[in-house]
Structure formats: structure tokens, C-alpha cells
C-alpha atoms as a PDB file:
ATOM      1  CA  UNK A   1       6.108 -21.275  -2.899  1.00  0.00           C
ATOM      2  CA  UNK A   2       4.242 -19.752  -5.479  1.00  0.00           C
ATOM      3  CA  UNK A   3       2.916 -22.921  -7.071  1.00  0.00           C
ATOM      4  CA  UNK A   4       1.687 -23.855  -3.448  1.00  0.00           C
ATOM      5  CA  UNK A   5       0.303 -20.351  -2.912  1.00  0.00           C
ATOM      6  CA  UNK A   6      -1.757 -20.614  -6.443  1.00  0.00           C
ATOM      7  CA  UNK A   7      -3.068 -24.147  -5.659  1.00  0.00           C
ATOM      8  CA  UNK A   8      -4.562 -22.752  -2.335  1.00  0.00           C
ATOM      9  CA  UNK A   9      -6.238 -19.895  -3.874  1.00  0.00           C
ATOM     10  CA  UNK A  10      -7.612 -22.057  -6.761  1.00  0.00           C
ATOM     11  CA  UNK A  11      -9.149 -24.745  -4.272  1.00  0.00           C
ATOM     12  CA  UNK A  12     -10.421 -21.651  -2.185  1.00  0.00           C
ATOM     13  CA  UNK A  13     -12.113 -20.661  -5.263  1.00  0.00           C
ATOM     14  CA  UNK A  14     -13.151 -23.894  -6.198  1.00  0.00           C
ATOM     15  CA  UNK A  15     -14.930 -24.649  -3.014  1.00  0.00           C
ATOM     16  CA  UNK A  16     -16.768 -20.596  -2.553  1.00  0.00           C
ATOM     17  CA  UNK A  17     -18.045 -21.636  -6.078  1.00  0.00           C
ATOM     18  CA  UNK A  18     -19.555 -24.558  -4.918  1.00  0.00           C
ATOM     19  CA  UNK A  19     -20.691 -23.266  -1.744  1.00  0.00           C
ATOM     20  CA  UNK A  20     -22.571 -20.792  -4.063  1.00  0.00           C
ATOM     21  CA  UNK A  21     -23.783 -23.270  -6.336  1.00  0.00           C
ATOM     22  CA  UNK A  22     -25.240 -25.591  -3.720  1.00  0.00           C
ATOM     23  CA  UNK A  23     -27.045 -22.709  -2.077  1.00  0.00           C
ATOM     24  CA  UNK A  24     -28.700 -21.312  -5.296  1.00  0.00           C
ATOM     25  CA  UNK A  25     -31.826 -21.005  -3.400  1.00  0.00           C
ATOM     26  CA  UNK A  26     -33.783 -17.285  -3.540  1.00  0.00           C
ATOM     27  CA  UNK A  27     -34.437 -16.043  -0.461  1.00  0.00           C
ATOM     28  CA  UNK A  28     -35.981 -12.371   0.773  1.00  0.00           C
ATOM     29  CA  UNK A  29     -33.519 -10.383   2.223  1.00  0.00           C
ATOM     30  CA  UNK A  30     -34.902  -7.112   3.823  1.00  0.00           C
ATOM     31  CA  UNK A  31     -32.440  -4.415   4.097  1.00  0.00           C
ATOM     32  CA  UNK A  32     -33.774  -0.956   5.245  1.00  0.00           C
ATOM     33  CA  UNK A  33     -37.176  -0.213   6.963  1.00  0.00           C
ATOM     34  CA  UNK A  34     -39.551   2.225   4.967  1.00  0.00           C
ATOM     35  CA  UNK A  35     -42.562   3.895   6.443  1.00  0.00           C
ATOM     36  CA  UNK A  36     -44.885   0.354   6.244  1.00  0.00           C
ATOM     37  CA  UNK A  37     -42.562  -2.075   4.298  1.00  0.00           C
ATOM     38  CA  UNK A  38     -39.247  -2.567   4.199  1.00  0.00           C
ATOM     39  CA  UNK A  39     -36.438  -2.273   1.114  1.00  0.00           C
ATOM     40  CA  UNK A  40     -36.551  -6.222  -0.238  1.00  0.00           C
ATOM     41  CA  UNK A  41     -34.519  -7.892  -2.414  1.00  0.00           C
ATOM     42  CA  UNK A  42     -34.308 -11.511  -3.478  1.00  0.00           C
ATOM     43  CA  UNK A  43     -31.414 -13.032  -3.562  1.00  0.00           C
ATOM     44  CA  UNK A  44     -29.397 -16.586  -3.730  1.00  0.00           C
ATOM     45  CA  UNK A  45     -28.290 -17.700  -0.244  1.00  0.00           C
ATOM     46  CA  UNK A  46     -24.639 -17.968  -1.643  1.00  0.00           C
ATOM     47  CA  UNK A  47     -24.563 -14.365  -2.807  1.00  0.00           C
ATOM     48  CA  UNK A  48     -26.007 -13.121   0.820  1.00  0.00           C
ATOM     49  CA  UNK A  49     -23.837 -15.278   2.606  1.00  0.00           C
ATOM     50  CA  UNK A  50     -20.930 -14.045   0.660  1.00  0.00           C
ATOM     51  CA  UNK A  51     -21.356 -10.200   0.285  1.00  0.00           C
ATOM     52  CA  UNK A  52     -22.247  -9.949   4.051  1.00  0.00           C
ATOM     53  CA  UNK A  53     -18.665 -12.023   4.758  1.00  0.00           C
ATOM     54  CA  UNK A  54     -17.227  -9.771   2.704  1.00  0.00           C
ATOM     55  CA  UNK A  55     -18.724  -6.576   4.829  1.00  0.00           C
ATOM     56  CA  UNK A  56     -17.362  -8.264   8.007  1.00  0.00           C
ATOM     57  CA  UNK A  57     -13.940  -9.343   6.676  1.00  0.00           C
ATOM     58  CA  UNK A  58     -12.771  -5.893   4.972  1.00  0.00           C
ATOM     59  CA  UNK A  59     -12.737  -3.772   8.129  1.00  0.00           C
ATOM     60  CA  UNK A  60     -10.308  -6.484   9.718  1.00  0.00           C
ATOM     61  CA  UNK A  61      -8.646  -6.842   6.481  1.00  0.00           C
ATOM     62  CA  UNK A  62      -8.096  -2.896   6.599  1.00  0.00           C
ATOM     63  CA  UNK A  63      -6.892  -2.814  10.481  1.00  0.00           C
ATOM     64  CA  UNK A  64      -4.753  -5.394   9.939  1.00  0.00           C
ATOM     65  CA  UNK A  65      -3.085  -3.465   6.586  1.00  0.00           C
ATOM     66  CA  UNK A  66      -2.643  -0.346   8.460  1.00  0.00           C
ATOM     67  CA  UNK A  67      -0.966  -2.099  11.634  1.00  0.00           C
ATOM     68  CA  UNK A  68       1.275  -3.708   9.395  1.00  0.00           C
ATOM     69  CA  UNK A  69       2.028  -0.307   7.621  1.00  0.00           C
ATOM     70  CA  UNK A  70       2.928   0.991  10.856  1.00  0.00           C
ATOM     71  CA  UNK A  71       5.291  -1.692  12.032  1.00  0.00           C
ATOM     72  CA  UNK A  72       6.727  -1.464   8.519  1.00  0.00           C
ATOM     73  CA  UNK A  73       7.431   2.083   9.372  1.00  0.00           C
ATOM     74  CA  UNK A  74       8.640   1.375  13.037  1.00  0.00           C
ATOM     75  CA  UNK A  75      11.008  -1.169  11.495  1.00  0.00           C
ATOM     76  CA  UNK A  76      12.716   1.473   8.933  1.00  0.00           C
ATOM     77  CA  UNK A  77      12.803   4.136  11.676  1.00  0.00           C
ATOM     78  CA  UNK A  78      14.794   2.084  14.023  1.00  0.00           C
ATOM     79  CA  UNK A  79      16.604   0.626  11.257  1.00  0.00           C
ATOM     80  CA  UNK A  80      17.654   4.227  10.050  1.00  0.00           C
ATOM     81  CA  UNK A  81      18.894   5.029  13.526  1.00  0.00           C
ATOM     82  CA  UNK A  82      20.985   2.130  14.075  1.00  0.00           C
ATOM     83  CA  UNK A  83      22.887   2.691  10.652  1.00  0.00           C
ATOM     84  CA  UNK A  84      23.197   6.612  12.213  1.00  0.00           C
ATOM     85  CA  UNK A  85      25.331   5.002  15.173  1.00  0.00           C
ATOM     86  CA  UNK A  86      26.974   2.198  13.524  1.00  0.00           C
ATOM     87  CA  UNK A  87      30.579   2.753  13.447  1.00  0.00           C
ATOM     88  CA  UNK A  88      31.737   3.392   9.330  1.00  0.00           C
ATOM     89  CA  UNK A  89      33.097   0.151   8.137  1.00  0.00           C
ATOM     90  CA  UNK A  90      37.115  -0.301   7.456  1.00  0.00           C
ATOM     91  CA  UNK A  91      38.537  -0.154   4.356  1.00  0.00           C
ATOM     92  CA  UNK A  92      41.354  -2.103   3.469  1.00  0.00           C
ATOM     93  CA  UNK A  93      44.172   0.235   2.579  1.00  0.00           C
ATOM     94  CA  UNK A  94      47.623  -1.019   1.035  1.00  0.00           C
ATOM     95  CA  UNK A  95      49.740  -2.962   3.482  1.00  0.00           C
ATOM     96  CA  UNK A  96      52.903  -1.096   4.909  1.00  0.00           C
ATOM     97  CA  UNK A  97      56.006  -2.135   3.226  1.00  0.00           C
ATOM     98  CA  UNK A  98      57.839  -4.044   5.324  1.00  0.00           C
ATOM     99  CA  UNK A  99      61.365  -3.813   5.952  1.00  0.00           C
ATOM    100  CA  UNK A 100      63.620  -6.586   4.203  1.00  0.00           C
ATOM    101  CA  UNK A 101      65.702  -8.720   5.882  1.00  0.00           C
ATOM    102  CA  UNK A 102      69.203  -8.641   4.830  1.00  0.00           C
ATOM    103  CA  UNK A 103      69.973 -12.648   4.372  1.00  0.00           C
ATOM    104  CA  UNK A 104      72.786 -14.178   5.522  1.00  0.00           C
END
């Protein structure tokens, strides 16, 4: 699983690096308005595209950590009580001696 899990992240990689290569192409990005101008950068059309995915993906990244931390926590709880109300489990004890049968 690993192996397949590390081939997917290097072919991820491999095509965000291309997507940033192909789209090398500086571009004005204006970010905050000033009194008469605004704050202006200029940046490669990769690097925009990926810093503002980035800025959108993180929040659901986030929500989806913490409701996943809280399930985690719903699991244990409910684990923990049914353990509490689960009957102990036998132990295996040394078998009576039985009586012997005179032979005839």
C-alpha cells in the first residue's frame, strides 16, 4: 500500500510541477486597495493558481481534521463504555477431579 500511496504522491507532484512550468507566464496580481492604487505584485500564473488553491483547500482540510478528531473521540467514548458493561471474561480454572470408576 505504501508503494502505491508514494507513486500517487510522486505523479501528483510530477504533474503540479508541470502545471507550474507550463504557466510560467508573469501576470499582475492586485491584492489590497490603497488610497489611488492598489498593492501589486507580479507573479507566475502557476504560483497564483497554486497559493490561492492552497487558501481554499486548508480551511476544508482543517474541518475535515477536526470532524475526524471528534468521531475519533466518539468512537473511544462508546468504546470505553461498552468494555464498562461487558461481562469479565472466564478463566479456565483446573478441572474437578473426577471420581474413578472402580473396573470390573
Amino acid at each position: 500500500m505504501h508503494v502505491i500511496r508514494t507513486l500517487l504522491w510522486v505523479v501528483l507532484t510530477a504533474l503540479v510541477v508541470a502545471f507550474v512550468a507550463m504557466n510560467w507566464l508573469f501576470v499582475p496580481v492586485n491584492f489590497w486597495p490603497l488610497e489611488n492604487r492598489y498593492l501589486h505584485f507580479e507573479w507566475p500564473v502557476g504560483v497564483v493558481a497554486l497559493v490561492f488553491y492552497l487558501l481554499g483547500a486548508i480551511p476544508v482540510w482543517l474541518v475535515a481534521k477536526a470532524a475526524r478528531w471528534r468521531l475519533q473521540r466518539r468512537i473511544a467514548t462508546l468504546e470505553n463504555a461498552a468494555r464498562a458493561i461487558a461481562p469479565l471474561p472466564v478463566t479456565a480454572t483446573e478441572p474437578a477431579a473426577t471420581p474413578e470408576t472402580p473396573e470390573t
